[in-house]
PDB file of N, CA and C in Angstrom:
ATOM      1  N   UNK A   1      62.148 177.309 -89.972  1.00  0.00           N
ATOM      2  CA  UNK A   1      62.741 176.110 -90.529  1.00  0.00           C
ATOM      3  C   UNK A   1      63.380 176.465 -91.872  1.00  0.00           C
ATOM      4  N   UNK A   2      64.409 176.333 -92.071  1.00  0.00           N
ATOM      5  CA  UNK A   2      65.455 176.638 -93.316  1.00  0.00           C
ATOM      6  C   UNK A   2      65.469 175.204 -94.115  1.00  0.00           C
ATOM      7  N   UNK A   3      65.180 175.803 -95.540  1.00  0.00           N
ATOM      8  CA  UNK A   3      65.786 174.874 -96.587  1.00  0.00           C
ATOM      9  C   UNK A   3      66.337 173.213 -96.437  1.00  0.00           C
ATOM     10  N   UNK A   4      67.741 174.048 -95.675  1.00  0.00           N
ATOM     11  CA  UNK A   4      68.829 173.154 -95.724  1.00  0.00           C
ATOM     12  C   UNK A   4      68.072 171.882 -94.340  1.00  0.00           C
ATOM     13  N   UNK A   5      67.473 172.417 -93.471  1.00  0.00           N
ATOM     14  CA  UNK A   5      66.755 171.798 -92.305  1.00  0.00           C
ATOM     15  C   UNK A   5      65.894 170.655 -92.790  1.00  0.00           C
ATOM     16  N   UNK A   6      65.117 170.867 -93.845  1.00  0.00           N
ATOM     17  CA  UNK A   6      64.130 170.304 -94.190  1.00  0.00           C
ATOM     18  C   UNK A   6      64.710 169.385 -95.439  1.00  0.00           C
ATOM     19  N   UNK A   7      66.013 170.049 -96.252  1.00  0.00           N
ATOM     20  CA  UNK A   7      66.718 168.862 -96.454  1.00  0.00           C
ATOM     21  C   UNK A   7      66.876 167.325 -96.193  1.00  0.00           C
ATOM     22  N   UNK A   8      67.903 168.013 -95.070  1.00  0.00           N
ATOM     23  CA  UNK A   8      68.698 167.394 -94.528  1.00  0.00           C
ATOM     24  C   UNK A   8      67.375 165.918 -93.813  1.00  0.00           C
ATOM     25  N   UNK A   9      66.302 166.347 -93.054  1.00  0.00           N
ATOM     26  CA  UNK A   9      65.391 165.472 -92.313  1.00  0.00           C
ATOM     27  C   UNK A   9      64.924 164.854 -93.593  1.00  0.00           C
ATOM     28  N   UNK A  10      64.610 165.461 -94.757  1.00  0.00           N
ATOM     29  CA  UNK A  10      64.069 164.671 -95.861  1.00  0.00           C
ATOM     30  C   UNK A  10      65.029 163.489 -96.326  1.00  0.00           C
ATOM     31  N   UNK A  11      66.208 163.868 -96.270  1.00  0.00           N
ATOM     32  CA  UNK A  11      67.415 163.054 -96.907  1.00  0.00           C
ATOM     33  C   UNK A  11      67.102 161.518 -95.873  1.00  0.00           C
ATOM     34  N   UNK A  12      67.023 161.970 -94.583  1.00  0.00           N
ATOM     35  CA  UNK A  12      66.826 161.118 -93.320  1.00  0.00           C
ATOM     36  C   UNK A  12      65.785 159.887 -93.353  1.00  0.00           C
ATOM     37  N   UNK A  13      64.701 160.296 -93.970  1.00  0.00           N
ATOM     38  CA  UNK A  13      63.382 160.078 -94.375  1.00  0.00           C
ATOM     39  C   UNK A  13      63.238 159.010 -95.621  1.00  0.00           C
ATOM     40  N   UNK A  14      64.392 159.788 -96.452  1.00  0.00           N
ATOM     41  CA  UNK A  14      64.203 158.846 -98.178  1.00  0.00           C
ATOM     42  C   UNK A  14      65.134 157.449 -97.483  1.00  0.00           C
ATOM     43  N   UNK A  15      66.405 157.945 -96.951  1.00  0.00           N
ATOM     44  CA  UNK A  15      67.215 156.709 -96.726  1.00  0.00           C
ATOM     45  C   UNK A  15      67.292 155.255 -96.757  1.00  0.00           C
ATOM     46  N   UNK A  16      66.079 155.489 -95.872  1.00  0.00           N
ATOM     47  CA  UNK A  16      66.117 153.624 -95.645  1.00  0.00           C
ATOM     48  C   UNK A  16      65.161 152.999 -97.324  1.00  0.00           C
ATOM     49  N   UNK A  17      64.467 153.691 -97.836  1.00  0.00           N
ATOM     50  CA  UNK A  17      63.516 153.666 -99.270  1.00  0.00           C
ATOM     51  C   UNK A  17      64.119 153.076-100.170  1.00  0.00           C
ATOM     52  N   UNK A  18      66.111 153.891-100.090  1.00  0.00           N
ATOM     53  CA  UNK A  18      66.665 153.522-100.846  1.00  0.00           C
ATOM     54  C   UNK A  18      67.244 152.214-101.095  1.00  0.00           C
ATOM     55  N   UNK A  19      67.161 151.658-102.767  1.00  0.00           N
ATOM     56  CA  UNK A  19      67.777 150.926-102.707  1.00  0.00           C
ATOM     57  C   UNK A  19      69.156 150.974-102.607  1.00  0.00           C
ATOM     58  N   UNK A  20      70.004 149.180-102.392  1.00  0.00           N
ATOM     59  CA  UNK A  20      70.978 149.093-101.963  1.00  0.00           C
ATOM     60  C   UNK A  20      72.026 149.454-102.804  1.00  0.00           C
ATOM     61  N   UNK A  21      71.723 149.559-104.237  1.00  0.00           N
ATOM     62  CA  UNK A  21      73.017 150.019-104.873  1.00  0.00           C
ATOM     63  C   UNK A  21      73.006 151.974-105.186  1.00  0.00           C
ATOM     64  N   UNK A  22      72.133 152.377-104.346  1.00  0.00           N
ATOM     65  CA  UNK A  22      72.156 153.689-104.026  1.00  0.00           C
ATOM     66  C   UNK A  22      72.860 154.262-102.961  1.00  0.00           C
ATOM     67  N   UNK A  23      73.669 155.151-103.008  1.00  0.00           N
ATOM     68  CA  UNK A  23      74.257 155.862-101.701  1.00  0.00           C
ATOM     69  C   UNK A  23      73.362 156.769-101.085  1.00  0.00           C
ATOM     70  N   UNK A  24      73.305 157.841 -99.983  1.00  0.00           N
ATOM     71  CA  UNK A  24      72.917 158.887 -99.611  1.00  0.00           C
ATOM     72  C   UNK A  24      73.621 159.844-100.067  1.00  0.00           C
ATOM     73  N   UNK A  25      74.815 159.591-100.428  1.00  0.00           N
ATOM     74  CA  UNK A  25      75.308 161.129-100.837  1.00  0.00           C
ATOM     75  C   UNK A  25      74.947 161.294-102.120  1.00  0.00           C
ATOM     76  N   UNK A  26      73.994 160.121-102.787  1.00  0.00           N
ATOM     77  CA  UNK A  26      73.620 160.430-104.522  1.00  0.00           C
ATOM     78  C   UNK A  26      72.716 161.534-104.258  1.00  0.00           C
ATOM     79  N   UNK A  27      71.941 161.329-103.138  1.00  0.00           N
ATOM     80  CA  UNK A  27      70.182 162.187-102.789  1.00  0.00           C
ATOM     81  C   UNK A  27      70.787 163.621-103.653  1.00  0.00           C
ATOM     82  N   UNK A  28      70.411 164.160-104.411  1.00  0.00           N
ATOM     83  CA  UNK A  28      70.471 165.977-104.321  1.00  0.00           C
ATOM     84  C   UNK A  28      68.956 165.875-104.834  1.00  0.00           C
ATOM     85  N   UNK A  29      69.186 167.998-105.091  1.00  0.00           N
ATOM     86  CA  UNK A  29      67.481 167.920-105.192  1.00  0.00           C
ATOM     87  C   UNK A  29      66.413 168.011-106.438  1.00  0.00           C
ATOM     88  N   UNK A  30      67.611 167.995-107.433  1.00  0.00           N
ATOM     89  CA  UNK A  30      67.343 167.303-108.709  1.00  0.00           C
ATOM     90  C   UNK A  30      66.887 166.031-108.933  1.00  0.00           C
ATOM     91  N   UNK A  31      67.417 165.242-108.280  1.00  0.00           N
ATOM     92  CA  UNK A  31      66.883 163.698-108.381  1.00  0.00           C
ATOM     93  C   UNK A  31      65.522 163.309-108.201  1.00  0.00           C
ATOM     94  N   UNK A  32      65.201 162.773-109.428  1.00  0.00           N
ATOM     95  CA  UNK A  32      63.666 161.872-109.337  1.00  0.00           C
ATOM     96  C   UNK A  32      63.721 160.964-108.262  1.00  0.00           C
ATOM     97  N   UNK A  33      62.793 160.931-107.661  1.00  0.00           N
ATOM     98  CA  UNK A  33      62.529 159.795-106.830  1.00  0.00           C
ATOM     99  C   UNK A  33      62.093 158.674-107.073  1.00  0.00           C
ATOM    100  N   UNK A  34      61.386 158.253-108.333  1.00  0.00           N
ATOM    101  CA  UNK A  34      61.485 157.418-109.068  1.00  0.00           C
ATOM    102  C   UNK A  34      62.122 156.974-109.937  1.00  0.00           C
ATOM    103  N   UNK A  35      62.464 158.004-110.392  1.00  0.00           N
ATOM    104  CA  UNK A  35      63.293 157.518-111.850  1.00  0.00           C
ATOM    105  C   UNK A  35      64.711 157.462-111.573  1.00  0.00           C
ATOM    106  N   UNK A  36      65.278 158.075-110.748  1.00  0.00           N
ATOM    107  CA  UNK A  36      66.562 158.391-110.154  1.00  0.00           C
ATOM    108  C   UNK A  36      67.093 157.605-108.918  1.00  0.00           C
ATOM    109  N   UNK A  37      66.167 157.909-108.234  1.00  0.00           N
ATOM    110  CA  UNK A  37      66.689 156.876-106.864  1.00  0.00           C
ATOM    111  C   UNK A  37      66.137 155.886-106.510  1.00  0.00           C
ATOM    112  N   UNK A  38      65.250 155.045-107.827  1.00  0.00           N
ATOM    113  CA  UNK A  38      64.467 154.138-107.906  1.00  0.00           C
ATOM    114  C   UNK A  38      63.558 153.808-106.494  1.00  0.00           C
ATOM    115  N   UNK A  39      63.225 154.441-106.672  1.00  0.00           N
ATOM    116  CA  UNK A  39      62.066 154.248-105.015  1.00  0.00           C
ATOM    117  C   UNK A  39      60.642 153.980-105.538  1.00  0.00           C
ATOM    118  N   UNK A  40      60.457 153.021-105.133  1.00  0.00           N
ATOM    119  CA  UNK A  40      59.042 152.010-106.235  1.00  0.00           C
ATOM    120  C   UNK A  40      57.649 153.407-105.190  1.00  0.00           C
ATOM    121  N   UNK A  41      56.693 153.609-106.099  1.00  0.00           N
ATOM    122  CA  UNK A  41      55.831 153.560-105.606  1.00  0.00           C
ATOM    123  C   UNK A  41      54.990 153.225-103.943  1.00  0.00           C
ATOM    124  N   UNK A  42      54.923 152.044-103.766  1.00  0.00           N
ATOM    125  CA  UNK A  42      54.612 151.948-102.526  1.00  0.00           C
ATOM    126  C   UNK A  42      55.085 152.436-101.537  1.00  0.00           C
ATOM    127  N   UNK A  43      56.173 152.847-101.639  1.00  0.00           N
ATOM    128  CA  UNK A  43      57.553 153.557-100.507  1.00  0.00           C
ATOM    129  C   UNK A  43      57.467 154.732-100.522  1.00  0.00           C
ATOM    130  N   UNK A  44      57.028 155.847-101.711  1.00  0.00           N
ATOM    131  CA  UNK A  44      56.920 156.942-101.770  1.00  0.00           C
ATOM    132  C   UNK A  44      55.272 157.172-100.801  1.00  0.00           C
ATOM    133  N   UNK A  45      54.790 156.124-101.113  1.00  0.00           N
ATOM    134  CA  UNK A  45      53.400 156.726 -99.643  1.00  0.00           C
ATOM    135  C   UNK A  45      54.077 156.470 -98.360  1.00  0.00           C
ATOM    136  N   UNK A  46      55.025 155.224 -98.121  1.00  0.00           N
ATOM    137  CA  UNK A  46      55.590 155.169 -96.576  1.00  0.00           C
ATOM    138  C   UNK A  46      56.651 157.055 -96.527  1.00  0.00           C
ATOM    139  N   UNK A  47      57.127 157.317 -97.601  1.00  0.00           N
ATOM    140  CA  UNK A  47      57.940 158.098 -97.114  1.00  0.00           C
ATOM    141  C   UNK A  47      56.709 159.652 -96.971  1.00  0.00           C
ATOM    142  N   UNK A  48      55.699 160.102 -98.025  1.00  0.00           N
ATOM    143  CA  UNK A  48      54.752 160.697 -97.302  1.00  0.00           C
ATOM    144  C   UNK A  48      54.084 160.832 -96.162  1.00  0.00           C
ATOM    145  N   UNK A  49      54.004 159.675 -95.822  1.00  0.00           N
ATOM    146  CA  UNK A  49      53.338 159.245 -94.487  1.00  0.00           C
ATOM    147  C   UNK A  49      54.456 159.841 -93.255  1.00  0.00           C
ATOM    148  N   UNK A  50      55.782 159.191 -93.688  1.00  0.00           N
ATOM    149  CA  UNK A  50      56.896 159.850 -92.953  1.00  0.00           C
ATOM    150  C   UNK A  50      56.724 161.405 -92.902  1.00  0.00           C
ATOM    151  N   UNK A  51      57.055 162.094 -93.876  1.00  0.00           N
ATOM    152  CA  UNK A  51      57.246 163.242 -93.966  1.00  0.00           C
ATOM    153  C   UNK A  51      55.981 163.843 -92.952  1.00  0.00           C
ATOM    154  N   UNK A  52      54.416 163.481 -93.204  1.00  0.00           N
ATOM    155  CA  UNK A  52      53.662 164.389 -92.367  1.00  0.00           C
ATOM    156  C   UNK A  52      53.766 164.328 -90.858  1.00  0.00           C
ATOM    157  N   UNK A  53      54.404 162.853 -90.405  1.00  0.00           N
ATOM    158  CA  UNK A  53      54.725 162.283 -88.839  1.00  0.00           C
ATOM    159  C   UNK A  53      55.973 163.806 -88.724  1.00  0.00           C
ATOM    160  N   UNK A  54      57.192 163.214 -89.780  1.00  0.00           N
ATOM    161  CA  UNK A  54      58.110 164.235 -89.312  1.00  0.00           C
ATOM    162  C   UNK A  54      57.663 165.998 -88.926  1.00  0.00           C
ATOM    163  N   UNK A  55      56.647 166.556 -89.667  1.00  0.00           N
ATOM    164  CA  UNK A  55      56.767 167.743 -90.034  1.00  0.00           C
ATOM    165  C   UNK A  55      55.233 168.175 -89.313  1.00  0.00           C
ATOM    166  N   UNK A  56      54.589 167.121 -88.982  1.00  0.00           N
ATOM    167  CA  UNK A  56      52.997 167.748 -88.309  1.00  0.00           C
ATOM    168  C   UNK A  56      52.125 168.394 -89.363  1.00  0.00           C
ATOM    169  N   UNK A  57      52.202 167.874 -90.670  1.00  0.00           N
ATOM    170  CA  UNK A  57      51.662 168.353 -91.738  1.00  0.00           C
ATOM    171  C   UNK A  57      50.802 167.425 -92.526  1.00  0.00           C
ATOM    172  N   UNK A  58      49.698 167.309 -93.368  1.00  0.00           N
ATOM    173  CA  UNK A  58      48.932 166.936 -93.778  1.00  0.00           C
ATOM    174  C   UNK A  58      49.011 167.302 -95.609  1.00  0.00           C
ATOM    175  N   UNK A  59      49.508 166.252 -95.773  1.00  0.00           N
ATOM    176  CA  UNK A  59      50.076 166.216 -97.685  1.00  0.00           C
ATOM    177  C   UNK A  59      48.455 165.643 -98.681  1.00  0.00           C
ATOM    178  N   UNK A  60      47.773 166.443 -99.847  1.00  0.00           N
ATOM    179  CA  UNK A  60      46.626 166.119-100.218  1.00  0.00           C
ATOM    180  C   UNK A  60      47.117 164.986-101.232  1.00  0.00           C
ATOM    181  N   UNK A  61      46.150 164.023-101.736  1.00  0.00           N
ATOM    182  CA  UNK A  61      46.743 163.060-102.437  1.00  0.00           C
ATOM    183  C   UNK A  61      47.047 163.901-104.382  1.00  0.00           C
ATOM    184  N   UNK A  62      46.617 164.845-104.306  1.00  0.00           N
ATOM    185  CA  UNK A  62      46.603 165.720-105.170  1.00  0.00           C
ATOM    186  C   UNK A  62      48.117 166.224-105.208  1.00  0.00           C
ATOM    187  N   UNK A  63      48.964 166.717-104.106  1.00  0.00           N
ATOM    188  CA  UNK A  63      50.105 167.342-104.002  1.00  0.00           C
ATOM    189  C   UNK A  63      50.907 166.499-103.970  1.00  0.00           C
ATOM    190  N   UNK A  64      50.504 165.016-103.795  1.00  0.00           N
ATOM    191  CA  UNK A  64      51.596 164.012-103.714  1.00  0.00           C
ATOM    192  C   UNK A  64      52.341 163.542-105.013  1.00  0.00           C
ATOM    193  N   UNK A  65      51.183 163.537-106.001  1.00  0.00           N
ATOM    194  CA  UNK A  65      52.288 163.555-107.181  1.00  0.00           C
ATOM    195  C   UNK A  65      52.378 164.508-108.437  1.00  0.00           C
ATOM    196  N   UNK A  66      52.685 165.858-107.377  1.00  0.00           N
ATOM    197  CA  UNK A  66      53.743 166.901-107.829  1.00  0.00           C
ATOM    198  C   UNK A  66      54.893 167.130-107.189  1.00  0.00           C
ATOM    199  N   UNK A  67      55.163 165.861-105.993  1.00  0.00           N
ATOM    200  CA  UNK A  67      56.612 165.585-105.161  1.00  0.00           C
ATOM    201  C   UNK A  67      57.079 164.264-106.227  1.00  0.00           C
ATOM    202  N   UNK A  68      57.966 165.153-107.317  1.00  0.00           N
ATOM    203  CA  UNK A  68      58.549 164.138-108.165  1.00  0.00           C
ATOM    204  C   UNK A  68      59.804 163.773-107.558  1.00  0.00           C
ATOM    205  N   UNK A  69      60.599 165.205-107.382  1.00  0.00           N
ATOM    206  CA  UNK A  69      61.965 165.459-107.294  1.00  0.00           C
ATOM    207  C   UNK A  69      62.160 165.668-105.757  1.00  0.00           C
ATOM    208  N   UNK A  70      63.317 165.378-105.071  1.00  0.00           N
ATOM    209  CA  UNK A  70      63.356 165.533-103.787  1.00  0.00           C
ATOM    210  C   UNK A  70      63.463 167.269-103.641  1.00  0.00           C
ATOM    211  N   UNK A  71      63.556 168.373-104.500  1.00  0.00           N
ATOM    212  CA  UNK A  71      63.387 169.216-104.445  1.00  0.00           C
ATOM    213  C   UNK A  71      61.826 169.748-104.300  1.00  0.00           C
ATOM    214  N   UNK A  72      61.020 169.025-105.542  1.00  0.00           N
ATOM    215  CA  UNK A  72      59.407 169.247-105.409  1.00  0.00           C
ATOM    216  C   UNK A  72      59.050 169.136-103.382  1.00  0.00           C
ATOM    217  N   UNK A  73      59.741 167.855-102.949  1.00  0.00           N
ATOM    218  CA  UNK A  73      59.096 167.374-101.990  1.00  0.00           C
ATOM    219  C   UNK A  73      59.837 168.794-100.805  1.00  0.00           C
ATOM    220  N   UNK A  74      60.800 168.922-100.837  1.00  0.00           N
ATOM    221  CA  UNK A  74      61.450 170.274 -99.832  1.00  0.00           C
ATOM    222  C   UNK A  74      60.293 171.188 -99.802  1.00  0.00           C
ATOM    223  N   UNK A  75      60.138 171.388-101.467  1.00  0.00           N
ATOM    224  CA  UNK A  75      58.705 172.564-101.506  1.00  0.00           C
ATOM    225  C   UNK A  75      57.573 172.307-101.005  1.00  0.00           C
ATOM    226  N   UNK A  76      57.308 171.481-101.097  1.00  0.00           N
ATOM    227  CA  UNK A  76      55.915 171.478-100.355  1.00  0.00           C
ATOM    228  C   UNK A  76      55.819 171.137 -98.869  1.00  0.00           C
ATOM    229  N   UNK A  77      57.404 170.371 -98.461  1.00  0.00           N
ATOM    230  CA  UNK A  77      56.902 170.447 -97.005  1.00  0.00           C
ATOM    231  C   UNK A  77      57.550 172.142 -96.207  1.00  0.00           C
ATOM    232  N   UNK A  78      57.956 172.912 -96.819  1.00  0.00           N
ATOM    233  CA  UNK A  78      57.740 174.479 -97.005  1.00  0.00           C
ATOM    234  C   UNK A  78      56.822 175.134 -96.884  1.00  0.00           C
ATOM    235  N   UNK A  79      56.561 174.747 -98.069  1.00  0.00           N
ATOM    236  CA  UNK A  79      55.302 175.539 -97.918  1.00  0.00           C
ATOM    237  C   UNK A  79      53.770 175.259 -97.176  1.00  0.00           C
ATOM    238  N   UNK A  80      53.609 173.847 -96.656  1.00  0.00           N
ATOM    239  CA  UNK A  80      52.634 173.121 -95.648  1.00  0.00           C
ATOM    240  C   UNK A  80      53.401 173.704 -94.009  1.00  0.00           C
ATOM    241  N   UNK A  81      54.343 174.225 -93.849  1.00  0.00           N
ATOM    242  CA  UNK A  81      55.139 174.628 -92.708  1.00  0.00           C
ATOM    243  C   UNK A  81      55.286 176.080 -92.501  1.00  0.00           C
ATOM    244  N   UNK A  82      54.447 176.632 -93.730  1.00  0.00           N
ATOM    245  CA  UNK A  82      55.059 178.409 -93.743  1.00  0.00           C
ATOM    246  C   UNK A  82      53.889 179.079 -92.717  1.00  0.00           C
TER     247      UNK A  82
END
């Protein structure tokens, strides 16, 4: 599974989270997920929850908030996949 793979399904994943005056093409992997693509709290556990359905992986509540950045979150579902 490449990078860009796990991207791209993550991008898939945040989408619907986002609010409406957000695009998808804002997503890069710099962006806070809170602070940036305003995605409240409660949504960041629906989109965890997503991510382990998507990926067959099991996220600790410990690792969940060191997925700040949609980059943090690439990494760890990486490295839960390596």
């Amino acid at each position: 599974m490449t990078r860009e793979t796990v991207k791209t399904d993550l991008i898939n994943i945040i989408k619907p989270y986002l609010p409406e005056n957000i695009m998808e093409n804002e997503v890069s992997e710099d962006k806070h997920l809170i602070n940036d693509l305003m995605i409240n709290s409660a949504h960041i556990v629906d989109i965890v929850l997503d991510i382990e359905d998507k990926f067959d992986i099991m996220i600790d509540d410990d690792v969940i908030g060191e997925m700040n950045t949609v980059q943090d979150s690439i990494d760890v579902v990486l490295q839960k996949t390596a």
